[in-house]
PDB file of N, CA and C in Angstrom:
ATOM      1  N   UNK A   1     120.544 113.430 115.865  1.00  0.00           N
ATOM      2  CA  UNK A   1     120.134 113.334 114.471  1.00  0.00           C
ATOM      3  C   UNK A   1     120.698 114.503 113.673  1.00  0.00           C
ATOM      4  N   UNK A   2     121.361 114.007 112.343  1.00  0.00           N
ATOM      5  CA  UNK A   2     121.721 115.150 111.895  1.00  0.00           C
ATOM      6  C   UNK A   2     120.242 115.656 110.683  1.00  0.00           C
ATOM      7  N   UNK A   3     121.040 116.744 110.196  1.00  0.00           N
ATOM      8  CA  UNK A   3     119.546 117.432 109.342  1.00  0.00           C
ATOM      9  C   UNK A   3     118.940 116.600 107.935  1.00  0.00           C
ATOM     10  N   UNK A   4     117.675 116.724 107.966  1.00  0.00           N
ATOM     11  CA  UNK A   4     117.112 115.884 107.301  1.00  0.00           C
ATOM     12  C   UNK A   4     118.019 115.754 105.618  1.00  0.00           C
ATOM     13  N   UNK A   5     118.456 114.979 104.885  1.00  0.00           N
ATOM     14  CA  UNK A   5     118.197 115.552 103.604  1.00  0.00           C
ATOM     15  C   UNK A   5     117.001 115.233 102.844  1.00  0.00           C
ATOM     16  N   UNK A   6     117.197 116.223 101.683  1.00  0.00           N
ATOM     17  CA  UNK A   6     115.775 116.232 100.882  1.00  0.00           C
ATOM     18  C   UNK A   6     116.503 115.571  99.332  1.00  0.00           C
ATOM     19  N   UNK A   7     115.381 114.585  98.742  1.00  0.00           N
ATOM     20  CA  UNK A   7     115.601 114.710  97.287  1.00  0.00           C
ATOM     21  C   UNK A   7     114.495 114.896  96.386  1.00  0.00           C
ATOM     22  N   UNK A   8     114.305 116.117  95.691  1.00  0.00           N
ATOM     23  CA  UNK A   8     113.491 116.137  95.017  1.00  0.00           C
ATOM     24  C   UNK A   8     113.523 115.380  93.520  1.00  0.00           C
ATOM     25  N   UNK A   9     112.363 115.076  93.058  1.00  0.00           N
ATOM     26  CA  UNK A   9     112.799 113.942  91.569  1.00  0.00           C
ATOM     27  C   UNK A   9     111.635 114.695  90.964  1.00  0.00           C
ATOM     28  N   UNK A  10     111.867 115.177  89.761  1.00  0.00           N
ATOM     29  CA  UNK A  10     110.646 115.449  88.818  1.00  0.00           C
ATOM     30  C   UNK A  10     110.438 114.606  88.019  1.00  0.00           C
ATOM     31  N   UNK A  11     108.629 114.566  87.556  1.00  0.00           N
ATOM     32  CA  UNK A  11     108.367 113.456  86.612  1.00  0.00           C
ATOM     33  C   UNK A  11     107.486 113.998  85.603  1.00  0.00           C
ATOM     34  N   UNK A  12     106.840 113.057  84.933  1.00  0.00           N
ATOM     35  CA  UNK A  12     106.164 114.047  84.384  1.00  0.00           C
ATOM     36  C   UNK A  12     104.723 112.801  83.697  1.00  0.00           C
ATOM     37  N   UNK A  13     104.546 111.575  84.881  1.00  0.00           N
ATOM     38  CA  UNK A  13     103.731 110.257  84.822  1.00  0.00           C
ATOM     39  C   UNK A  13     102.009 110.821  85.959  1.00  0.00           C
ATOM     40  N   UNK A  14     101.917 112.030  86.586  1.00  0.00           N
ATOM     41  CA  UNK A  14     101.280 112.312  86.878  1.00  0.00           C
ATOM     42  C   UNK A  14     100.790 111.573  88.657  1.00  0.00           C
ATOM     43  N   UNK A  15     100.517 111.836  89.869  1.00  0.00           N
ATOM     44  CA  UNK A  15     100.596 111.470  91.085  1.00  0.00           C
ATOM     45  C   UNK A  15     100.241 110.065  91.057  1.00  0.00           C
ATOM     46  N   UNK A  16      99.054 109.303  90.266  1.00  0.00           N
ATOM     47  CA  UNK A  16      98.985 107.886  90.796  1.00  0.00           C
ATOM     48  C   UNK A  16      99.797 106.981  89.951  1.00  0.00           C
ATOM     49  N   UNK A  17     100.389 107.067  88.930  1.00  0.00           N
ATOM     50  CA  UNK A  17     101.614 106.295  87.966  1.00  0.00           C
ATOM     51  C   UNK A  17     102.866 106.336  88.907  1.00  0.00           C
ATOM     52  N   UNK A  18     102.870 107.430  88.979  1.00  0.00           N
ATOM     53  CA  UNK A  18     104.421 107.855  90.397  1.00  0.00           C
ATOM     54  C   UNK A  18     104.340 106.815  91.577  1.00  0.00           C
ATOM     55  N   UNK A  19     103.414 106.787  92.097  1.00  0.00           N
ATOM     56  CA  UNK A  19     103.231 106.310  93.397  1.00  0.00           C
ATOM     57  C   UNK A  19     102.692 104.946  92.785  1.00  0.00           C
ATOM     58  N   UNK A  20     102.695 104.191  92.071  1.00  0.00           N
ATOM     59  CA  UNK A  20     102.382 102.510  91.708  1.00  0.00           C
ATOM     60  C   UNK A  20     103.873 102.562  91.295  1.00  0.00           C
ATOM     61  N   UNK A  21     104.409 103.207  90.715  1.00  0.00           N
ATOM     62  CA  UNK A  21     105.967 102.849  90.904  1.00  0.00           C
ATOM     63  C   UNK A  21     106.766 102.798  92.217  1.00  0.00           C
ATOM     64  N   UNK A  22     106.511 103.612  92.675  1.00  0.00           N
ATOM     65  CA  UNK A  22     107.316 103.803  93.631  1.00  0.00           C
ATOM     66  C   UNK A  22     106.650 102.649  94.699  1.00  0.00           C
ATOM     67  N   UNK A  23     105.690 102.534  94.855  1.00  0.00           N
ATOM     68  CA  UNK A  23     104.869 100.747  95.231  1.00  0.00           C
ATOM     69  C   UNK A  23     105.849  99.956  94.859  1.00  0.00           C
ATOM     70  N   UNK A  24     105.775  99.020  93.378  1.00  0.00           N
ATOM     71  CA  UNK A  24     106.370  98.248  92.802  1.00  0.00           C
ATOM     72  C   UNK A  24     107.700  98.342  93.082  1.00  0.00           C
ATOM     73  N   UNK A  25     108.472  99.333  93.204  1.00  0.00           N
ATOM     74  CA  UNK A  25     110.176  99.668  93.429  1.00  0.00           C
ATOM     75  C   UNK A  25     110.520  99.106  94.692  1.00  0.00           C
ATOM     76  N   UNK A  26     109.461  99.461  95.889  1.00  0.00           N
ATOM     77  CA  UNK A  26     110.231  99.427  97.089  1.00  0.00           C
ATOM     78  C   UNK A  26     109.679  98.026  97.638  1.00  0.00           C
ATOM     79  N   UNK A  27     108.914  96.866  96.951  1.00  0.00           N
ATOM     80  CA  UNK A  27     108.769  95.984  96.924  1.00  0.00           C
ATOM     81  C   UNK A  27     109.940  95.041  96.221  1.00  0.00           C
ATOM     82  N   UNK A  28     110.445  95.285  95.059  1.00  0.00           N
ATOM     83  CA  UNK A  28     111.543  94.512  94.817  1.00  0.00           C
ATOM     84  C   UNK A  28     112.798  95.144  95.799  1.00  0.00           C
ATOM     85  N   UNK A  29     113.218  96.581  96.290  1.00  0.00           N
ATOM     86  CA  UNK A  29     114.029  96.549  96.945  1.00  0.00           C
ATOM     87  C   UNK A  29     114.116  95.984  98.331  1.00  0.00           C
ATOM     88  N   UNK A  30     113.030  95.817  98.898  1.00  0.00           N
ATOM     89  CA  UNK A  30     112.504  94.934  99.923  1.00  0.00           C
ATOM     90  C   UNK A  30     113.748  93.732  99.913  1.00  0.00           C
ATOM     91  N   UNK A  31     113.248  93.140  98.967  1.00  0.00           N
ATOM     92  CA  UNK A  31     114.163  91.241  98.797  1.00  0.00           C
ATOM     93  C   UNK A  31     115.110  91.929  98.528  1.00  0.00           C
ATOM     94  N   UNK A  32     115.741  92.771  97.756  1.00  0.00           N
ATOM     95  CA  UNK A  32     117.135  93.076  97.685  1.00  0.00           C
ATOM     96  C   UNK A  32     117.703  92.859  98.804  1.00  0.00           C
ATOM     97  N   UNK A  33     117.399  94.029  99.610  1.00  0.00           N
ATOM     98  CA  UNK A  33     118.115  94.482 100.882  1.00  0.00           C
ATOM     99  C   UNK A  33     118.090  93.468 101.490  1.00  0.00           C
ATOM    100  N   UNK A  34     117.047  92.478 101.622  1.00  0.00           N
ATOM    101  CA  UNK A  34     116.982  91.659 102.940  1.00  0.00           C
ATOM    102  C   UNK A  34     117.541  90.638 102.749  1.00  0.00           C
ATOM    103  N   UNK A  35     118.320  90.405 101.543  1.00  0.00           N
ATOM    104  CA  UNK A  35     119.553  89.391 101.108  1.00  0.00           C
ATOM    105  C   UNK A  35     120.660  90.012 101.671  1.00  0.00           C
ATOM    106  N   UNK A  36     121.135  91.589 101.886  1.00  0.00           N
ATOM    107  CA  UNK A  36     122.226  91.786 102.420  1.00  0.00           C
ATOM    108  C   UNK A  36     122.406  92.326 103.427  1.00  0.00           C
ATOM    109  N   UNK A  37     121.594  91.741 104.464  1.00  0.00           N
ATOM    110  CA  UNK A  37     120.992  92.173 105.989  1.00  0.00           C
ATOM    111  C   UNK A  37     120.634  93.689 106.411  1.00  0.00           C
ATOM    112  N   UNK A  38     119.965  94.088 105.369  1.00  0.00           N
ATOM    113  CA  UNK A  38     119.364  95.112 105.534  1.00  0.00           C
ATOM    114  C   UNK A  38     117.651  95.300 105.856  1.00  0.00           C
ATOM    115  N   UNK A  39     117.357  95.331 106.909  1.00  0.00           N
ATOM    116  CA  UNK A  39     115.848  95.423 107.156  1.00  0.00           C
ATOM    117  C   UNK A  39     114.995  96.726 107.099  1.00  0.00           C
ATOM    118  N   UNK A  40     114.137  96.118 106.223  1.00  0.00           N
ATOM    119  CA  UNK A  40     112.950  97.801 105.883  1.00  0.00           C
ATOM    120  C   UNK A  40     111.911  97.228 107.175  1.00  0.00           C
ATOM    121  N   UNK A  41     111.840  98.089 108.303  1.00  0.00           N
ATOM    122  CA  UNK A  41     111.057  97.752 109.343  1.00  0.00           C
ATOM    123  C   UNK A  41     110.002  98.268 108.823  1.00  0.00           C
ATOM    124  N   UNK A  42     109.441  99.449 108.164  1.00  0.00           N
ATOM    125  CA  UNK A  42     108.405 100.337 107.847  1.00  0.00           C
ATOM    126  C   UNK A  42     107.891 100.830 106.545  1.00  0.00           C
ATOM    127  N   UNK A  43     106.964 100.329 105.918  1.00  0.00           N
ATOM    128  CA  UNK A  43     106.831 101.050 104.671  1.00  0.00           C
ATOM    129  C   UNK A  43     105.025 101.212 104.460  1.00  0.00           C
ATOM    130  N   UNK A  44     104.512 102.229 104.926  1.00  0.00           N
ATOM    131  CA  UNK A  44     102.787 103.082 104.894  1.00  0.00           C
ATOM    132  C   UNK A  44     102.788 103.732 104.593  1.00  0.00           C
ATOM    133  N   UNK A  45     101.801 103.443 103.684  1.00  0.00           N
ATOM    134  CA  UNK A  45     100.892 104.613 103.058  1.00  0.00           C
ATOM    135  C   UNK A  45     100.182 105.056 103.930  1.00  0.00           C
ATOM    136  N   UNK A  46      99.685 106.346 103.753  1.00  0.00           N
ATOM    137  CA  UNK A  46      99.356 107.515 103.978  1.00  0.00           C
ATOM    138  C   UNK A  46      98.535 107.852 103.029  1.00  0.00           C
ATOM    139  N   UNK A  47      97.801 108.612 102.614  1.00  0.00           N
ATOM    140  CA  UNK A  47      97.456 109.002 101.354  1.00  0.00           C
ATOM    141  C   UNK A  47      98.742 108.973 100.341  1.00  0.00           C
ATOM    142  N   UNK A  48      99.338 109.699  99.729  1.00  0.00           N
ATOM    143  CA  UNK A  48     100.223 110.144  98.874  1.00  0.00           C
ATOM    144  C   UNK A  48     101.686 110.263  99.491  1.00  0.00           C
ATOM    145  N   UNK A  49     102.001 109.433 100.827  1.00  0.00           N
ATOM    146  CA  UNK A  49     102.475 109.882 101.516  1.00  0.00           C
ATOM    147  C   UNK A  49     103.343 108.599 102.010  1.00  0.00           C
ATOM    148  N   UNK A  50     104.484 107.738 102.120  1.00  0.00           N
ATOM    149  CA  UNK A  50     105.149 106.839 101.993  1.00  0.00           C
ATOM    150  C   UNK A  50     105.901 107.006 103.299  1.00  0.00           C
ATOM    151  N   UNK A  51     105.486 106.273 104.706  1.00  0.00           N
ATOM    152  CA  UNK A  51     106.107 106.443 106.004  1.00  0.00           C
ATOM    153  C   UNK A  51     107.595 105.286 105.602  1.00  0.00           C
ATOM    154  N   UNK A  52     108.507 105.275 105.768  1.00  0.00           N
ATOM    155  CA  UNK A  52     109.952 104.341 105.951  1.00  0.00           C
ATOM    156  C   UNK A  52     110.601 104.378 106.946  1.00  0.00           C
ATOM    157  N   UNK A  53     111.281 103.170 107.611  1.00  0.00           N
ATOM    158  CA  UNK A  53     112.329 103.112 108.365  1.00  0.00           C
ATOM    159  C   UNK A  53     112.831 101.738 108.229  1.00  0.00           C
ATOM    160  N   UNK A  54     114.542 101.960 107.721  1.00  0.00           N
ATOM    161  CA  UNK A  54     115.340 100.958 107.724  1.00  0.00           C
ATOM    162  C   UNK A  54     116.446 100.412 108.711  1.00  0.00           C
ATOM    163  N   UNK A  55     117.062 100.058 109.222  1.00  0.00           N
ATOM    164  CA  UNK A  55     117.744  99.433 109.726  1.00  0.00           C
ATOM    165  C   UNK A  55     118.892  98.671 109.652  1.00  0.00           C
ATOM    166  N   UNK A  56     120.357  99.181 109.392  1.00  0.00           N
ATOM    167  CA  UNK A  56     121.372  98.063 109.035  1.00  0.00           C
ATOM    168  C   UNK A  56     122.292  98.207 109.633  1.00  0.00           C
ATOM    169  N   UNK A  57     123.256  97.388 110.544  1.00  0.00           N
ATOM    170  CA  UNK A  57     123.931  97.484 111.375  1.00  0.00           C
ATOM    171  C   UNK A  57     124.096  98.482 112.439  1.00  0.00           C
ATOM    172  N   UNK A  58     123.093  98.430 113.216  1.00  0.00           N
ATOM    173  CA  UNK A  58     122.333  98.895 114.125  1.00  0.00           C
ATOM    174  C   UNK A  58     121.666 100.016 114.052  1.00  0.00           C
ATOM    175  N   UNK A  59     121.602 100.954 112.830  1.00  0.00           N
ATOM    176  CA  UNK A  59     121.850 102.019 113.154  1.00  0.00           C
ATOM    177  C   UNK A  59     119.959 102.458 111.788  1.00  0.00           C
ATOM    178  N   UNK A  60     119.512 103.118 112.369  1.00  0.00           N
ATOM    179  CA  UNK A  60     118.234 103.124 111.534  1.00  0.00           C
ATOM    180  C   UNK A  60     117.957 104.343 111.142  1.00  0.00           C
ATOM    181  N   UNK A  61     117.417 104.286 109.699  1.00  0.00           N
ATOM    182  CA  UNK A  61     117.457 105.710 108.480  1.00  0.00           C
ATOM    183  C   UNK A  61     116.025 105.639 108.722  1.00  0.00           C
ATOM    184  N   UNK A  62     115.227 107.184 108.665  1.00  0.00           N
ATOM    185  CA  UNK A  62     113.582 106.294 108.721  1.00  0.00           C
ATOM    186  C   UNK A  62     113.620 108.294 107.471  1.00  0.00           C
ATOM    187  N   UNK A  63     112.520 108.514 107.286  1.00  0.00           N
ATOM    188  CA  UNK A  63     111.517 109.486 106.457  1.00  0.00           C
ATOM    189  C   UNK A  63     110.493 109.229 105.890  1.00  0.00           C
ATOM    190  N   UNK A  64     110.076 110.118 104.610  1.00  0.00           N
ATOM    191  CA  UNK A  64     108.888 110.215 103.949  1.00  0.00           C
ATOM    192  C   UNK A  64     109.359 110.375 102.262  1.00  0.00           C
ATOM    193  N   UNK A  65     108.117 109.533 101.889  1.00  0.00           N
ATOM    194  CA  UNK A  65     108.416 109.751 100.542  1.00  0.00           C
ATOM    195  C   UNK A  65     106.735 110.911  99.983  1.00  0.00           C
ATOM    196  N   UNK A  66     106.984 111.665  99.747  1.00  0.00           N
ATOM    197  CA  UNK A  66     105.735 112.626  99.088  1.00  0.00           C
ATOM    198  C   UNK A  66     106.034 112.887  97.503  1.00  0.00           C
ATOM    199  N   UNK A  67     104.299 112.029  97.292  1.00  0.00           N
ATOM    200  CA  UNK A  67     104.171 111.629  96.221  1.00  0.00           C
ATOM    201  C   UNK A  67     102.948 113.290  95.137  1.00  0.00           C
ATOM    202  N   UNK A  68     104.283 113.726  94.157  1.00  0.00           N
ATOM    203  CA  UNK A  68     103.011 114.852  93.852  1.00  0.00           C
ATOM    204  C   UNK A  68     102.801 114.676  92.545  1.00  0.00           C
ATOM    205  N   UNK A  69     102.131 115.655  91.705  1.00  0.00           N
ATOM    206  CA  UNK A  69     101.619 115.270  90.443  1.00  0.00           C
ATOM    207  C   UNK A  69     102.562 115.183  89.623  1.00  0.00           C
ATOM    208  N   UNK A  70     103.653 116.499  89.562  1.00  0.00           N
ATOM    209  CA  UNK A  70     104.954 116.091  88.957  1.00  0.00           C
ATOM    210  C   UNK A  70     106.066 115.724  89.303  1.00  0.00           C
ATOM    211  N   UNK A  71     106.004 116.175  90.747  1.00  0.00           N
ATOM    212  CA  UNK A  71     107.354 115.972  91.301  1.00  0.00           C
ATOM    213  C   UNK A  71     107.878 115.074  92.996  1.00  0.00           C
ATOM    214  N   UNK A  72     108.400 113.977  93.337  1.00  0.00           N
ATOM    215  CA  UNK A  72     108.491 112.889  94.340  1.00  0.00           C
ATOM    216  C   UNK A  72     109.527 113.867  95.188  1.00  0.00           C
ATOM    217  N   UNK A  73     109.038 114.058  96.539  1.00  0.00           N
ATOM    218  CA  UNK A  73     110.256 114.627  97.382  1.00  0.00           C
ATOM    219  C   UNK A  73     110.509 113.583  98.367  1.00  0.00           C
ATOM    220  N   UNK A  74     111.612 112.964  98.745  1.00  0.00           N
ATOM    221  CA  UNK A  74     112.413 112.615  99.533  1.00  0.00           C
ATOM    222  C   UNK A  74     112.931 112.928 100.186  1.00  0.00           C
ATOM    223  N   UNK A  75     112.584 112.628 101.635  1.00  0.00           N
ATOM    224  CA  UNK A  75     112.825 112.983 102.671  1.00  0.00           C
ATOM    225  C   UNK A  75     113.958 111.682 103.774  1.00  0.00           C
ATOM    226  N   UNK A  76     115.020 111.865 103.847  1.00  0.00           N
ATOM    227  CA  UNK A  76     115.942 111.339 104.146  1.00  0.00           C
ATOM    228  C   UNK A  76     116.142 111.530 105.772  1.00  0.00           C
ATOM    229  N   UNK A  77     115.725 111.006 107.681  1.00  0.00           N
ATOM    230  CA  UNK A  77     116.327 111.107 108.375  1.00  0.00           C
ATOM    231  C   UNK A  77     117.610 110.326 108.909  1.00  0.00           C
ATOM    232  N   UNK A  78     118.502 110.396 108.773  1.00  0.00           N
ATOM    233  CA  UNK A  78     119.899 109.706 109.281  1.00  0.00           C
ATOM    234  C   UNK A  78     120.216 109.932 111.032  1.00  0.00           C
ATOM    235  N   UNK A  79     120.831 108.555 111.755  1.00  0.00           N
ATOM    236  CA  UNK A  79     121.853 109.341 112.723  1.00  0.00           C
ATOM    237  C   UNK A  79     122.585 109.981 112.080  1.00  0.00           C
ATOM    238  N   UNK A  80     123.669 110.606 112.621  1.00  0.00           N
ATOM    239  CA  UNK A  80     124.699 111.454 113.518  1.00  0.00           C
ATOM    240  C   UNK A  80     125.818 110.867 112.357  1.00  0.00           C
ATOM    241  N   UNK A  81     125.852 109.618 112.655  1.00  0.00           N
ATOM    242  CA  UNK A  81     127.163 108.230 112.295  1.00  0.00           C
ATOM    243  C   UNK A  81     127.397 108.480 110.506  1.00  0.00           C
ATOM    244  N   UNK A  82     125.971 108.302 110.251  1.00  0.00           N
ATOM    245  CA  UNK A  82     125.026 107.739 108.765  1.00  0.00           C
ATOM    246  C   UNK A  82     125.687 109.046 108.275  1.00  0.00           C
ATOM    247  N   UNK A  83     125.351 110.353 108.509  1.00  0.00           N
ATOM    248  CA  UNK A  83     125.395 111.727 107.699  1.00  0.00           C
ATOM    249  C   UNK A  83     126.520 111.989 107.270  1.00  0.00           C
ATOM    250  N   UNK A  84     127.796 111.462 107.608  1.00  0.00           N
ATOM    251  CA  UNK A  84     128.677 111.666 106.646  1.00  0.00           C
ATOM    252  C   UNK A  84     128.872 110.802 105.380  1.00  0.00           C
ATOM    253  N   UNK A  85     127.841 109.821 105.335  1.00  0.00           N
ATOM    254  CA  UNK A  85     127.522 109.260 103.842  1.00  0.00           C
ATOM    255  C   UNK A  85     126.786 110.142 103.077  1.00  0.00           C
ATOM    256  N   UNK A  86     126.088 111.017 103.753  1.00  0.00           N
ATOM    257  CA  UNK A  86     124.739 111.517 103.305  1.00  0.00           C
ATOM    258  C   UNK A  86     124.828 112.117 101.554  1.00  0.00           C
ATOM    259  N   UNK A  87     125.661 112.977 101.148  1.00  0.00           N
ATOM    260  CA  UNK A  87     125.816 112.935  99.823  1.00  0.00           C
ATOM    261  C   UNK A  87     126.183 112.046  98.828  1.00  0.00           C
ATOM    262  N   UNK A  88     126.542 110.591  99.484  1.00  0.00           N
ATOM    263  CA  UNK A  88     126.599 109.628  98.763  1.00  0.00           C
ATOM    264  C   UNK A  88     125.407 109.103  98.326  1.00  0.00           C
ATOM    265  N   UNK A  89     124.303 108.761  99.643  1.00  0.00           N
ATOM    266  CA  UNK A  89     122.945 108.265  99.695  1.00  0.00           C
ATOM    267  C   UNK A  89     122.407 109.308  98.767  1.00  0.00           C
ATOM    268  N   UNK A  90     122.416 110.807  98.615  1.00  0.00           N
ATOM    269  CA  UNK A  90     121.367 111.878  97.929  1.00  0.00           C
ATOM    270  C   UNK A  90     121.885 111.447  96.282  1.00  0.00           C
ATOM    271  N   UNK A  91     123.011 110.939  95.878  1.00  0.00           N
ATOM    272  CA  UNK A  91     123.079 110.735  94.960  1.00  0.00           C
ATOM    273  C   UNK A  91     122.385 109.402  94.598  1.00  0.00           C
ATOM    274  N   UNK A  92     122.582 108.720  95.217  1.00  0.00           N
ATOM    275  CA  UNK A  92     122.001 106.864  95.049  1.00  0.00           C
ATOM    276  C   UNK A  92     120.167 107.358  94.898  1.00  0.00           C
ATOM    277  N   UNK A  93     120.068 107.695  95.878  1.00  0.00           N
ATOM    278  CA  UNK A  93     118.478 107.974  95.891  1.00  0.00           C
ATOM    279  C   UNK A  93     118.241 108.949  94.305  1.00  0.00           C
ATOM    280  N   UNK A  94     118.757 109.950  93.871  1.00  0.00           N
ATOM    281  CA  UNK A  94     118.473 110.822  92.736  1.00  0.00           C
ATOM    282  C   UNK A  94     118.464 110.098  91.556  1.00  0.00           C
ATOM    283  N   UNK A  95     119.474 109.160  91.485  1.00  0.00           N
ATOM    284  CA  UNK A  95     119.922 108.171  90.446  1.00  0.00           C
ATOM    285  C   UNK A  95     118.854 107.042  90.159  1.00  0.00           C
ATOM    286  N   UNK A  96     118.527 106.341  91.064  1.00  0.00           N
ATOM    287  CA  UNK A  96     117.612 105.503  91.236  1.00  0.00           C
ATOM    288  C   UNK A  96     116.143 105.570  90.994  1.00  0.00           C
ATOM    289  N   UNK A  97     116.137 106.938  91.935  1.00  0.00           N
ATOM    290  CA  UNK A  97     114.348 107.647  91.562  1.00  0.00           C
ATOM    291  C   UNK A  97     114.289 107.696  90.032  1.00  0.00           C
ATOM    292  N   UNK A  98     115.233 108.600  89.554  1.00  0.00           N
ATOM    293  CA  UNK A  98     115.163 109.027  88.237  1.00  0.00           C
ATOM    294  C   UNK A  98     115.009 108.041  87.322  1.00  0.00           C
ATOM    295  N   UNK A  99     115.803 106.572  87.142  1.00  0.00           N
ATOM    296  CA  UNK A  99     115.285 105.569  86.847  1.00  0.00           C
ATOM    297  C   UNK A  99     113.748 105.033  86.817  1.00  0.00           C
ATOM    298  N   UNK A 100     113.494 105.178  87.907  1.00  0.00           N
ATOM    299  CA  UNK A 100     112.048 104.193  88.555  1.00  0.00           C
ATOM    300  C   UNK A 100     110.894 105.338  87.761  1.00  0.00           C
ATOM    301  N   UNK A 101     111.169 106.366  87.577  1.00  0.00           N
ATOM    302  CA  UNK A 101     110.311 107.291  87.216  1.00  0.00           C
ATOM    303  C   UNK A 101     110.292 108.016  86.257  1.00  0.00           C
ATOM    304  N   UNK A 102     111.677 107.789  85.927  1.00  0.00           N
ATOM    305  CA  UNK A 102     111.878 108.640  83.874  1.00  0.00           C
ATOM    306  C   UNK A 102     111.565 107.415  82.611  1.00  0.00           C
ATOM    307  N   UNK A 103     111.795 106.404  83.289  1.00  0.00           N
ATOM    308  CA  UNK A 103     111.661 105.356  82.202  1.00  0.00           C
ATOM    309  C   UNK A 103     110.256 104.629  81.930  1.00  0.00           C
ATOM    310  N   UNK A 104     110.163 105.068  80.490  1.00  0.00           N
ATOM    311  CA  UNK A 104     108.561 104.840  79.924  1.00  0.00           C
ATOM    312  C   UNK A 104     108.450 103.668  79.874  1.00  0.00           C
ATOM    313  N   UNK A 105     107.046 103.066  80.139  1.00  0.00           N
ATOM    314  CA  UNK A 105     106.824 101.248  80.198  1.00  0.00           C
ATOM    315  C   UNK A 105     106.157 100.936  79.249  1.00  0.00           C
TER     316      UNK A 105
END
C-alpha cells in the first residue's frame, strides 16, 4: 500500500448539512459508477465518519470520509498500482467535494 492521501475541503454549511450532502452525493455516484463497472463494496456511517471501499478492475481504493463543522477530510487508501494516479484522483476528489459542498441550494 502506498501512503494514504488526504483531501481536505472547507465549508462553511456546518457538520449535519455537510454530511446529508455528502449522503445524497455518494448515492447518485453509486449508479454512476456501477454503469461503468465500478463497484462501491462499502459505504458506513459511523457517527460523522463515512467507512468506503471501491473496487475496479481488480484492484480496490477503500478510506474515510470525516465529516467536521467546517471542514470534510478525505482520506484516500490506494494499492501500490493506483498511486501513481494519485494526484490525479486528489484533484477529482477536491474538485468534486468543492462542488457538492460550496454550492448553495
Amino acid at each position: 500500500m502506498a501512503k494514504p492521501m488526504v483531501v481536505e475541503i472547507p465549508h462553511e454549511l456546518g457538520r449535519d448539512e455537510a454530511r446529508k450532502r455528502i449522503d445524497e452525493g455518494t448515492a447518485r455516484v453509486r449508479d454512476a459508477l456501477a454503469k461503468s463497472g465500478i463497484a462501491i463494496n462499502t459505504l458506513n456511517w459511523t457517527g460523522d465518519r463515512l467507512d468506503y471501499s471501491v473496487t475496479a478492475l481488480t484492484q480496490t481504493v477503500d478510506g474515510q470520509i470525516d465529516v467536521g463543522q467546517d471542514v470534510v477530510r478525505v482520506e484516500v487508501r490506494m494499492p501500490l498500482l493506483l498511486s501513481m494516479f494519485a494526484q490525479k484522483i486528489q484533484q477529482i476528489v477536491g474538485k468534486e467535494g468543492n462542488k457538492l459542498l460550496l454550492t448553495k441550494k
